[in-house]
Protein backbone atom coordinates (compact mmCIF):
# COMPACT_ATOMS: atom_id res chain seq x y z
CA UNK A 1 42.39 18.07 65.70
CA UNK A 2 39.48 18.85 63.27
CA UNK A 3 42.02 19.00 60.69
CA UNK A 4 43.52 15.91 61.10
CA UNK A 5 40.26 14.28 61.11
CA UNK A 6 39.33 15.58 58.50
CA UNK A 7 42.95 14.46 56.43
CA UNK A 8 42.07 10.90 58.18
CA UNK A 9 38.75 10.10 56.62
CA UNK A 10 39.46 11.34 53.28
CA UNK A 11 42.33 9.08 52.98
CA UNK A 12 40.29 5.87 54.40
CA UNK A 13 37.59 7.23 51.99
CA UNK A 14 40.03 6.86 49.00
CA UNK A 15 41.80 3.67 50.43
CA UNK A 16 38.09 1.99 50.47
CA UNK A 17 37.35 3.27 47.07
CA UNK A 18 40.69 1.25 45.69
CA UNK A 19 40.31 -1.58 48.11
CA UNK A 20 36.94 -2.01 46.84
CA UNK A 21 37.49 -1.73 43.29
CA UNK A 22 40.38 -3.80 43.52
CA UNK A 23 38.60 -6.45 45.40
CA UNK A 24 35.50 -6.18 42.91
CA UNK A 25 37.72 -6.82 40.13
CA UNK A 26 39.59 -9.97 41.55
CA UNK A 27 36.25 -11.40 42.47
CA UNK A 28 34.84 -10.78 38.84
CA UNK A 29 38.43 -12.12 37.65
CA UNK A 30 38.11 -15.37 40.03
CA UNK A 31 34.35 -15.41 38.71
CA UNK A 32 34.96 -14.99 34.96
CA UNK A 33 37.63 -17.38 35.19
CA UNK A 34 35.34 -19.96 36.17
CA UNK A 35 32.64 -19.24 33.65
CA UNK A 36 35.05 -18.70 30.77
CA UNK A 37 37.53 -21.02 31.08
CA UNK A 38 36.23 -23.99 30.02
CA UNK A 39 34.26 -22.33 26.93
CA UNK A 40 37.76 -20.40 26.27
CA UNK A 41 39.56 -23.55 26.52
CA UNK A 42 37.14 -25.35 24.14
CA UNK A 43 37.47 -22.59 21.36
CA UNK A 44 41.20 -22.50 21.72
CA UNK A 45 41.34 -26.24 20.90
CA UNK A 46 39.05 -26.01 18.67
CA UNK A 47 41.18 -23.45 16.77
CA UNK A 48 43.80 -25.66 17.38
CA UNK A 49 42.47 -28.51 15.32
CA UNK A 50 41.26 -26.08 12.26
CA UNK A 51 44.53 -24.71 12.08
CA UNK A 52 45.86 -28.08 12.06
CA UNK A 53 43.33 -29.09 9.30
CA UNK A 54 43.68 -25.99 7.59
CA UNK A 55 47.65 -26.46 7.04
CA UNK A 56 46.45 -30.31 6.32
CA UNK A 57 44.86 -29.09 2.74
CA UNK A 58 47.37 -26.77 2.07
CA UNK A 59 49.98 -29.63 2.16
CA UNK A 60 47.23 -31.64 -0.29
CA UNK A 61 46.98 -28.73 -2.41
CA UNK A 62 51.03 -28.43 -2.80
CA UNK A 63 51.26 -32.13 -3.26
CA UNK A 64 48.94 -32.80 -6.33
CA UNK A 65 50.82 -29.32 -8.03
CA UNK A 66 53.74 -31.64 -7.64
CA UNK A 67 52.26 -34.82 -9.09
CA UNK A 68 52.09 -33.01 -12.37
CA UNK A 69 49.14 -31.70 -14.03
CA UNK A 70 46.86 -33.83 -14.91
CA UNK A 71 42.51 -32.90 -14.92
CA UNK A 72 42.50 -35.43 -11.86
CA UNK A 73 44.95 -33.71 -9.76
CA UNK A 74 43.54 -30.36 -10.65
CA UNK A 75 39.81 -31.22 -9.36
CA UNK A 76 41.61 -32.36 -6.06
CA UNK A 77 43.57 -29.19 -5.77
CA UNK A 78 40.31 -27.35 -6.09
CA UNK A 79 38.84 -29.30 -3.67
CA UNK A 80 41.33 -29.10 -1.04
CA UNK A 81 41.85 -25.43 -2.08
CA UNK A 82 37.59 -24.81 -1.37
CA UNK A 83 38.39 -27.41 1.71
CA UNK A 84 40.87 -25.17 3.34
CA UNK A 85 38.74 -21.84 2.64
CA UNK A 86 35.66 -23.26 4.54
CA UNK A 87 38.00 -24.12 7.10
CA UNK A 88 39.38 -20.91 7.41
CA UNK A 89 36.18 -19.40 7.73
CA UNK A 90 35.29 -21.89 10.50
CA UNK A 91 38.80 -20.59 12.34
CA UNK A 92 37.89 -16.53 11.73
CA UNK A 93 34.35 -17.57 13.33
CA UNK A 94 35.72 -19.09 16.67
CA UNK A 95 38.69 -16.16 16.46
CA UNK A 96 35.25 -13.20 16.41
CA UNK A 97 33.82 -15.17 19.05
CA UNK A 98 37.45 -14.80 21.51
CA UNK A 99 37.00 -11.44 20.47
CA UNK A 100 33.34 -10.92 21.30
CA UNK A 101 34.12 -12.12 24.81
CA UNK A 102 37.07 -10.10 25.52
CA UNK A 103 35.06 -6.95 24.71
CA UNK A 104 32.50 -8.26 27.21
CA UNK A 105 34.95 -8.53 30.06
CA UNK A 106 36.51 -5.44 29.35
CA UNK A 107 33.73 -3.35 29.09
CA UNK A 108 32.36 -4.80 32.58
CA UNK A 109 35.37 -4.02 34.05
CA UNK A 110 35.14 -0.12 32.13
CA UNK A 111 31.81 0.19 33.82
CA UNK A 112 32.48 -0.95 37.43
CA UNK A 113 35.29 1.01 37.11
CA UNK A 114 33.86 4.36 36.08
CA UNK A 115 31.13 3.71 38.69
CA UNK A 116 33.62 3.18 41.57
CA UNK A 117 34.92 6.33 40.89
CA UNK A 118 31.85 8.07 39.91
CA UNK A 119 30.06 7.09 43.22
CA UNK A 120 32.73 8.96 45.10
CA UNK A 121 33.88 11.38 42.99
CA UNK A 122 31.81 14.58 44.98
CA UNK A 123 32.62 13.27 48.66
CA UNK A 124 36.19 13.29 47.53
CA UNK A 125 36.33 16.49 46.02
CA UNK A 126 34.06 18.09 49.32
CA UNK A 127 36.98 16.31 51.90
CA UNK A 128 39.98 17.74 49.10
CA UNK A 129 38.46 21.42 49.31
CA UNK A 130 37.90 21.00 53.75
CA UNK A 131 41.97 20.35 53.49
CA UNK A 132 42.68 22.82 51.73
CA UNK A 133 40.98 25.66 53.80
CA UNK A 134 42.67 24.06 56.48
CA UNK A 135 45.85 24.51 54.65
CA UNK A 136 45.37 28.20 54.82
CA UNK A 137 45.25 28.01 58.71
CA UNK A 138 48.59 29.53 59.98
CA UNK A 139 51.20 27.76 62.23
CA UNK A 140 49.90 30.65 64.98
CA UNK A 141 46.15 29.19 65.50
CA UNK A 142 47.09 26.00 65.42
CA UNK A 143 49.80 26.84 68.17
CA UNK A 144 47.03 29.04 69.66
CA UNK A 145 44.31 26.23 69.61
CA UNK A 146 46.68 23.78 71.62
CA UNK A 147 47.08 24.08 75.20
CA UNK A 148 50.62 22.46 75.52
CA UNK A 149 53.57 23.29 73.16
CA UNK A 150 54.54 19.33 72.93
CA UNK A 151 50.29 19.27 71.51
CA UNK A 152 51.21 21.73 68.70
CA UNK A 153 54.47 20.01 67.51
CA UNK A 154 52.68 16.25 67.69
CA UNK A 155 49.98 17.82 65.89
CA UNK A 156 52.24 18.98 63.09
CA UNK A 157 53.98 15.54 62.66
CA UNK A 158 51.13 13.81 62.61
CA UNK A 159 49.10 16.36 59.93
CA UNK A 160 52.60 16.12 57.81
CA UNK A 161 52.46 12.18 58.38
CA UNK A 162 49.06 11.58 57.38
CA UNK A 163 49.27 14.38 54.12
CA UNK A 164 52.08 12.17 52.54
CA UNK A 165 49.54 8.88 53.11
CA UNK A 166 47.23 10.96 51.37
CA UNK A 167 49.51 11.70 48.88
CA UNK A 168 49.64 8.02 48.12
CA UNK A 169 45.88 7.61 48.50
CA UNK A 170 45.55 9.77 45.84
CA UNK A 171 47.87 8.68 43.11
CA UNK A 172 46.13 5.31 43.72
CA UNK A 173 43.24 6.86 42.39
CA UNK A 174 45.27 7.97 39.36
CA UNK A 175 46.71 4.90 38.72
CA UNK A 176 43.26 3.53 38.67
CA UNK A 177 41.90 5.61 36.21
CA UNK A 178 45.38 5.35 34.26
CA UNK A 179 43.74 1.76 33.82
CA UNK A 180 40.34 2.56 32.82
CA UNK A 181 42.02 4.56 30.04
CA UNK A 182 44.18 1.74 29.27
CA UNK A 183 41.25 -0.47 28.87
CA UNK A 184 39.38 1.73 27.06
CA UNK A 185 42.13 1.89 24.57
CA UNK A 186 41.96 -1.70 24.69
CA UNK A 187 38.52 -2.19 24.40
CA UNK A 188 38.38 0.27 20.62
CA UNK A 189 41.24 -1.79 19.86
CA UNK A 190 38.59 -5.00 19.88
CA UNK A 191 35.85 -3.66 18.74
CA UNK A 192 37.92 -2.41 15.25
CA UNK A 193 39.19 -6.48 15.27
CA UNK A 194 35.71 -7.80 15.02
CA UNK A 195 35.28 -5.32 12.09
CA UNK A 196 38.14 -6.29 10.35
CA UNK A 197 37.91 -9.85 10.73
CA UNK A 198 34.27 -9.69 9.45
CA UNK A 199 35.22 -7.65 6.57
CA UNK A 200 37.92 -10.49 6.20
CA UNK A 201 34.98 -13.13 6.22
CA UNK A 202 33.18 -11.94 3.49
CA UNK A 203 36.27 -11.87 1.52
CA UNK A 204 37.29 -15.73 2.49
CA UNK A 205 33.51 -16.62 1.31
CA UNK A 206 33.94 -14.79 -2.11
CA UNK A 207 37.26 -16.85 -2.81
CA UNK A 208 35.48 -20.30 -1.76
CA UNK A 209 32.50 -19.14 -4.60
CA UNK A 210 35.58 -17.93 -7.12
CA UNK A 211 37.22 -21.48 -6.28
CA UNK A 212 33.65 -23.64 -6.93
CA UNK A 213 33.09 -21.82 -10.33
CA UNK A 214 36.74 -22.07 -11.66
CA UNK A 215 36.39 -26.26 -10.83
CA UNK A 216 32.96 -26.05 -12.51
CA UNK A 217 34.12 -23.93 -15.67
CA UNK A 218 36.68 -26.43 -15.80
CA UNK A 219 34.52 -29.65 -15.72
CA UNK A 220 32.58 -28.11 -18.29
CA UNK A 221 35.00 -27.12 -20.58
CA UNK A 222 37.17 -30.28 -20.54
CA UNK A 223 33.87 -32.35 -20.04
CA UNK A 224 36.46 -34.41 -18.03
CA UNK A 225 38.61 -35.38 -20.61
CA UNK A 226 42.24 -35.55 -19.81
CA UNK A 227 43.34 -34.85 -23.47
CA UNK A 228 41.06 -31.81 -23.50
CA UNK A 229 42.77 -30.91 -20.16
CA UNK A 230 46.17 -30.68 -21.71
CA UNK A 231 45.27 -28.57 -24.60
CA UNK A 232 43.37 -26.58 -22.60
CA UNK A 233 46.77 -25.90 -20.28
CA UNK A 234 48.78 -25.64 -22.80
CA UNK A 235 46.83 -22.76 -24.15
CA UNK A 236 46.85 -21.16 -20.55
CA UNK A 237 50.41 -21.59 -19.87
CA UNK A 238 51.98 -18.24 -19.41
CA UNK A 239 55.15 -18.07 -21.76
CA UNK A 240 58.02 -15.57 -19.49
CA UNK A 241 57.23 -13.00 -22.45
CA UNK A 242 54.07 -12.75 -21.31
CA UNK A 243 55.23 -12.27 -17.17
CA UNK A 244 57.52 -9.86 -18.27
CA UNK A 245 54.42 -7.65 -19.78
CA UNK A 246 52.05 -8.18 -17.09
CA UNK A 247 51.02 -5.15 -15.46
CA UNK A 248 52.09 -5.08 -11.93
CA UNK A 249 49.60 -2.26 -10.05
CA UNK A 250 50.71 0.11 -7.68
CA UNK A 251 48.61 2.32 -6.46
CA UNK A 252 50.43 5.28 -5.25
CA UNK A 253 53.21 4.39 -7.26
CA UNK A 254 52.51 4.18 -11.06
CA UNK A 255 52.55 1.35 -13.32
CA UNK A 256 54.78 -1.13 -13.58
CA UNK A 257 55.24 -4.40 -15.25
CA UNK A 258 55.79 -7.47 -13.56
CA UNK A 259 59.50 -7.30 -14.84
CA UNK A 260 60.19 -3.83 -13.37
CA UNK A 261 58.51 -4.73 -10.15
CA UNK A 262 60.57 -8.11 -9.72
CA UNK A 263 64.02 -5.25 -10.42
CA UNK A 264 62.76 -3.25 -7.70
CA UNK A 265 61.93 -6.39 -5.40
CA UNK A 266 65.49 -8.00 -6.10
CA UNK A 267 67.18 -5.13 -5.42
CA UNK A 268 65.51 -5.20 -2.05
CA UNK A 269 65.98 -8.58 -1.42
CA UNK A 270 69.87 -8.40 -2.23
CA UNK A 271 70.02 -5.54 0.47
CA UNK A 272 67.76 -7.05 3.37
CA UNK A 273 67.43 -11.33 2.35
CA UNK A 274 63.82 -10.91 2.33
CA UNK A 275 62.68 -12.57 -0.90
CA UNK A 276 61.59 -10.68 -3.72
CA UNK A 277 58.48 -12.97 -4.25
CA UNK A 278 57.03 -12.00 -0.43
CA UNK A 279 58.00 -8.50 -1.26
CA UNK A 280 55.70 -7.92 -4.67
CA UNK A 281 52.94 -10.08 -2.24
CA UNK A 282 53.31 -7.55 0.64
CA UNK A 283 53.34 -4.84 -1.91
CA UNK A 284 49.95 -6.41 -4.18
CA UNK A 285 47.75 -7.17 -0.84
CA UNK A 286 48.53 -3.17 0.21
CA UNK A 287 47.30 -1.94 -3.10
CA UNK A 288 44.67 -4.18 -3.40
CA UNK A 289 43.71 -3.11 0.36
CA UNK A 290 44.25 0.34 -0.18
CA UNK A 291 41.73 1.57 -2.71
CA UNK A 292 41.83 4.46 -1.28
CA UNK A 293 45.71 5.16 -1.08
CA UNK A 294 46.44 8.78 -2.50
CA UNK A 295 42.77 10.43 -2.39
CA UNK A 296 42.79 12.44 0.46
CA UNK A 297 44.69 15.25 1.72
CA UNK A 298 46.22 14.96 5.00
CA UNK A 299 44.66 17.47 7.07
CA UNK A 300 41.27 17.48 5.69
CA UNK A 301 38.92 16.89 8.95
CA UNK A 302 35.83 14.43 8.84
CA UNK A 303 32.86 15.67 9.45
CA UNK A 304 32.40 11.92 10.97
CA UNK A 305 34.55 12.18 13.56
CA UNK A 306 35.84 15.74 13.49
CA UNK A 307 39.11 14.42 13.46
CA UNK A 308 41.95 14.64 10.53
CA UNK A 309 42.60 11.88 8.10
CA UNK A 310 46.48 11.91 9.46
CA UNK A 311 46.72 11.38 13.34
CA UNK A 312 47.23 14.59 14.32
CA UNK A 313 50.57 13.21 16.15
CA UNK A 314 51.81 12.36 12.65
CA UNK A 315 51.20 15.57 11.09
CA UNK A 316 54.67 17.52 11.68
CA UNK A 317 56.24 14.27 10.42
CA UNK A 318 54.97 14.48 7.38
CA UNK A 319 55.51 17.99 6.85
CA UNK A 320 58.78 17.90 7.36
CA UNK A 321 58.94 14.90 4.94
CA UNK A 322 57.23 16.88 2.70
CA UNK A 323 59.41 19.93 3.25
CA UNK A 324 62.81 18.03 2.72
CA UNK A 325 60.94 16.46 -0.65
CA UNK A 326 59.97 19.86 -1.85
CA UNK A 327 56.27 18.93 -2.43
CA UNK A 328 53.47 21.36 -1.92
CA UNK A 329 51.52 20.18 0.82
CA UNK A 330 48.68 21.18 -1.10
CA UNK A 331 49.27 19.42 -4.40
CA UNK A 332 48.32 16.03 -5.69
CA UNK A 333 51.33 14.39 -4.86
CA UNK A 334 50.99 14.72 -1.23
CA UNK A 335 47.81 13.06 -0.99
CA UNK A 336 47.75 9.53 0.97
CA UNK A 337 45.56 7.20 2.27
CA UNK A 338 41.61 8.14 3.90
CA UNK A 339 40.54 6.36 6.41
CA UNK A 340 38.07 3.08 6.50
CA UNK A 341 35.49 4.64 8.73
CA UNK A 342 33.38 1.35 8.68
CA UNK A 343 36.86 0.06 10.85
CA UNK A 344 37.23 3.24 12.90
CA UNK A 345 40.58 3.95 11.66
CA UNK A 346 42.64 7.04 10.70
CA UNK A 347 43.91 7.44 6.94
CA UNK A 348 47.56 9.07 6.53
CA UNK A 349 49.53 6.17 4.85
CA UNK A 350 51.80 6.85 2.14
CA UNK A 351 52.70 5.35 -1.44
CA UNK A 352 52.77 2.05 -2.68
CA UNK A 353 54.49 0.36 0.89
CA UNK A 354 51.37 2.56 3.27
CA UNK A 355 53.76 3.61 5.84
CA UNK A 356 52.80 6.02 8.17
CA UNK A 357 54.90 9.41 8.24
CA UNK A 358 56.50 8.57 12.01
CA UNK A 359 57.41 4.33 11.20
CA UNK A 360 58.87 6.39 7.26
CA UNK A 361 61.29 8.22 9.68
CA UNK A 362 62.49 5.31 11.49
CA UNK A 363 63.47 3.89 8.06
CA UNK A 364 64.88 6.45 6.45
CA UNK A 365 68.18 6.37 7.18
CA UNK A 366 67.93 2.65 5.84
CA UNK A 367 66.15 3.15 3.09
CA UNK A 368 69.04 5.89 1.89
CA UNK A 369 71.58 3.35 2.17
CA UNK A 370 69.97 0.69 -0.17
CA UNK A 371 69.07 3.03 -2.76
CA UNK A 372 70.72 5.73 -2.50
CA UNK A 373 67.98 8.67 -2.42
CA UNK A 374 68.91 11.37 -0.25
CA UNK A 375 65.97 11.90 1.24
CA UNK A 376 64.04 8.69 0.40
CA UNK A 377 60.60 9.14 -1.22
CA UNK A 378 57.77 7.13 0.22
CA UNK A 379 56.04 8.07 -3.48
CA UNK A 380 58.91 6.62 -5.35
CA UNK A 381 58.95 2.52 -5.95
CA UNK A 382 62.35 1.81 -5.18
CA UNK A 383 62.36 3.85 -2.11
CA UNK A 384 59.08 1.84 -1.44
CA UNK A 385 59.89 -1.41 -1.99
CA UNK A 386 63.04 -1.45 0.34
CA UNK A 387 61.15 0.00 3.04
CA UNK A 388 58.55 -2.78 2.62
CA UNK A 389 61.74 -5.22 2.90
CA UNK A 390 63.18 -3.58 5.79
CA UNK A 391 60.22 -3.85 7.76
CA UNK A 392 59.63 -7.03 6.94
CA UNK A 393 63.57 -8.33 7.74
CA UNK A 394 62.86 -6.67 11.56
CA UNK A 395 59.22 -9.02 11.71
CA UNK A 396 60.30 -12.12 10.44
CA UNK A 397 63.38 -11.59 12.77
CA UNK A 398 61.49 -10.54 15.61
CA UNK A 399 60.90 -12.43 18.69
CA UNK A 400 57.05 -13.36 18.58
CA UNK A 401 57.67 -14.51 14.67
CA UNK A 402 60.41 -16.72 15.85
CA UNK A 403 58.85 -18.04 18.95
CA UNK A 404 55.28 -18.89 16.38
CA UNK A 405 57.82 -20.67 14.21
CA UNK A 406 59.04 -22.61 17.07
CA UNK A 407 55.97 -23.66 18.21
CA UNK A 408 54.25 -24.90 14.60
CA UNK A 409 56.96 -25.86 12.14
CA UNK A 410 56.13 -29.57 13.68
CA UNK A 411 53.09 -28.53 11.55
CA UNK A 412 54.41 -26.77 8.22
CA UNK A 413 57.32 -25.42 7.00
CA UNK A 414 59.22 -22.53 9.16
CA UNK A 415 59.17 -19.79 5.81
CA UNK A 416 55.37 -20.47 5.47
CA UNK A 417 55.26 -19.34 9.63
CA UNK A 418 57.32 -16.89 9.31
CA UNK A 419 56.01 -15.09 6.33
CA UNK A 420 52.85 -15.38 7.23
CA UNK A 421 53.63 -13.90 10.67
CA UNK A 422 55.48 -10.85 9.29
CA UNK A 423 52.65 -9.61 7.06
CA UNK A 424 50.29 -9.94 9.46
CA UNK A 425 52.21 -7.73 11.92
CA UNK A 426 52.63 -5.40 8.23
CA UNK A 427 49.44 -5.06 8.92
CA UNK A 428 48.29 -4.51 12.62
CA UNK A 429 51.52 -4.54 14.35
CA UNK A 430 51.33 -6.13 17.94
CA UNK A 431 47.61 -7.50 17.10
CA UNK A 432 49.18 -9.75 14.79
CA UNK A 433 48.07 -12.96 15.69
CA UNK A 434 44.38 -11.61 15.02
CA UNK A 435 45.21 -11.51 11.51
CA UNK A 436 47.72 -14.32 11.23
CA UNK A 437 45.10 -15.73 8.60
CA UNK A 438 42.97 -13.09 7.09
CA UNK A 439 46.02 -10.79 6.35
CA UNK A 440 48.81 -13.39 6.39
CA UNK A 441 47.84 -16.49 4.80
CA UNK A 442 46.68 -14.88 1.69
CA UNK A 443 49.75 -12.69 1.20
CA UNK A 444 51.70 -16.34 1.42
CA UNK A 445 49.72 -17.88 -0.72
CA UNK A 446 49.85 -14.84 -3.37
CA UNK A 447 53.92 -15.14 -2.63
CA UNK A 448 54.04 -18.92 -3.80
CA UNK A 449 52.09 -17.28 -6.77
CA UNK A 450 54.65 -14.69 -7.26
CA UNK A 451 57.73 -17.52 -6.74
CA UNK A 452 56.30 -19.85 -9.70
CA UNK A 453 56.27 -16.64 -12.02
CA UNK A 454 59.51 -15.24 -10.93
CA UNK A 455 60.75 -19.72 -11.55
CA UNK A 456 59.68 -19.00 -15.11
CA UNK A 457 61.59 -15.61 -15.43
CA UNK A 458 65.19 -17.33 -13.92
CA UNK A 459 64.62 -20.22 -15.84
């Protein structure tokens, strides 16, 4: 009967650790729910009303480039333009703030958790080691140790009965640490979004500066004169000779000009119905992103984090991508992206389109079909460039870029909402809506860029 006593209390010991922990955490739910809400709910509608404010300006921007140019409509551009940049800085604030107190939730519930299991952890592992020497007692002394045969067998039920709860006991306990992982995972996750959205920040406050001094420049130049306007545009004015020369940088992929880039772009864009001019955006915002694309080698390990520039899951990818390519792992060519260590991240990208070796793979069989490489190259600019378009047809067709359309084009038009949404998953993948304007807005606005350009070229 010792035994059995001994198989009852650890299991109510590890149902009270669970019951406990799961109480704990419904109670700090019920209570952070009631101290959150309300601020959550005011941030959220204050988002709400930047964003609505934000796409506001961007419809005053589009509507004096319509009007025709004229000095007057270009000083309100530039104001709306500087407009909408302060209140996109105003929207990344309140979106680090959600951040900030997501991280604070989750790491309470990390540290209750690892407590919980911490408190316990030797007076589970004492009763665990007490059942298993009594494992080791034969079916003879317990038979012995019972005066009545009926005893012995009722015994034996019962032990079996109560091992299987304890079976269950235990992979409760598993399932709860499963979770702290999880939301550890989670929590790094965060923590790199605060990063990049600050990094992001600086950047937005940089273009609103850029914006000031090109309005300024241009008061002073045309010392508000419309007629000194016009001469002065007329002299900017970008003749399709000129596009056509323009150096189009890819990192990762050579030189091109803008003329051989828009090729490469239409040939994607005739093969997936992404347009060419969100393409060359996608493609720009990587390079200009990725200063760093093509300087280290793979497996080099940082003495930062003593871990490998590639995730080390990633690594016999790109081997064998290297393999099939017949590039020496150890030459030039095989170099790809470090990592941002100020973000936390892992390097590993490759080329001009910065896919990593395992999402190349899932494309490759695509890739072949629109340009006909046998194996694709992620170094080569075609190859590239479709991938970036075949990556972008799946986001802009995928459910949470439909369902963001759905629930904003009462605000702007769907192909702004839908472009922006694809590039921002390009860029962080489920954590998309982080990003939506840091990431997204400014490869839509460098699109509509690109569009005007490519206008010139067709016409």
């Amino acid at each position: 009967m010792e035994r059995l006593k001994i198989l009852i209390l650890a299991i109510l010991l590890i149902q009270t650790i669970v019951f406990t922990q799961t109480s704990y955490l419904s109670a700090q739910q019920a209570i952070a729910a009631e101290d959150d809400n309300r601020s959550r709910e005011e941030l959220e509608r204050e988002l709400e009303e930047l964003e609505e404010q934000i796409e506001e300006q961007r419809g005053q921007v589009e509507t004096y480039q319509t009007q025709g140019k004229t000095l007057k409509n270009e000083i309100y551009s530039l104001n709306s333009r500087i407009k909408k940049l302060n209140l996109q800085i105003q929207a990344t604030d309140i979106t680090i703030e959600k951040v900030g107190q997501n991280i604070i939730e989750t790491q309470k519930n990390i540290n209750h958790t690892e407590n919980r299991i911490d408190d316990h952890k030797d007076a589970l592992a004492s009763a665990v080691q007490q059942i298993y020497e009594q494992d080791r007692q034969g079916l003879i002394q317990i038979l012995l140790a019972n005066e009545q045969i009926s005893d012995f067998f009722g015994e034996i039920n019962e032990i079996a009965r109560v091992q299987d709860n304890l079976r269950l006991a235990l992979q409760e306990i598993v399932n709860l640490r499963g979770e702290l992982v999880t939301k550890k995972s989670e929590l790094v996750l965060e923590k790199e979004d605060t990063k990049n959205l600050k990094t992001a920040q600086q950047g937005q406050k940089k273009n609103v500066q850029y914006t000031q001094n090109e309005k300024e420049d241009l008061l002073e130049i045309t010392e508000g004169e419309e007629s000194k306007y016009q001469k002065l545009l007329k002299e900017s004015q970008e003749t399709a000779a000129e596009i056509r020369k323009r150096i189009f940088q890819l990192l990762g992929g050579g030189e091109l000009t803008f003329e051989k880039a828009y090729e490469y772009a239409k040939l994607a864009e005739k093969a997936t119905g992404v347009r060419a001019a969100f393409i060359l955006a996608i493609l720009n915002q990587e390079s200009a992103l990725g200063r760093n694309v093509g300087q280290c080698r793979y497996d080099k390990v940082l003495p930062q984090t003593g871990t490998t520039v590639m995730r080390s899951k990633d690594i016999p990818v790109f081997e064998d991508i290297l393999k099939r390519l017949d590039i020496n792992p150890s030459s030039r060519a095989a170099y790809v992206s470090c990592p941002i260590l100020r973000d936390g991240n892992h390097g590993g990208a490759m080329g001009p389109a910065q896919f990593i070796p395992s999402t190349w793979k899932l494309y490759e069989s695509s890739i072949k079909k629109v340009t006909g490489n046998n194996p694709p190259n992620p170094w080569n600019n075609a190859d590239a460039f479709s991938a970036t378009a075949l990556y972008l047809r799946d986001s802009l067709n995928s459910r949470s870029c439909r369902n963001y359309v759905s629930e904003n084009k009462h605000i702007v038009d769907a192909q702004i909402l839908s472009e922006r949404c694809a590039a921002a998953q390009y860029y962080s993948g489920g954590r998309w809506y982080t990003y939506r304007w840091v990431y997204g807005e400014p490869v839509v606005v460098k699109a509509q860029k690109f569009q005007r350009d490519i206008d010139i070229l067709e016409g």
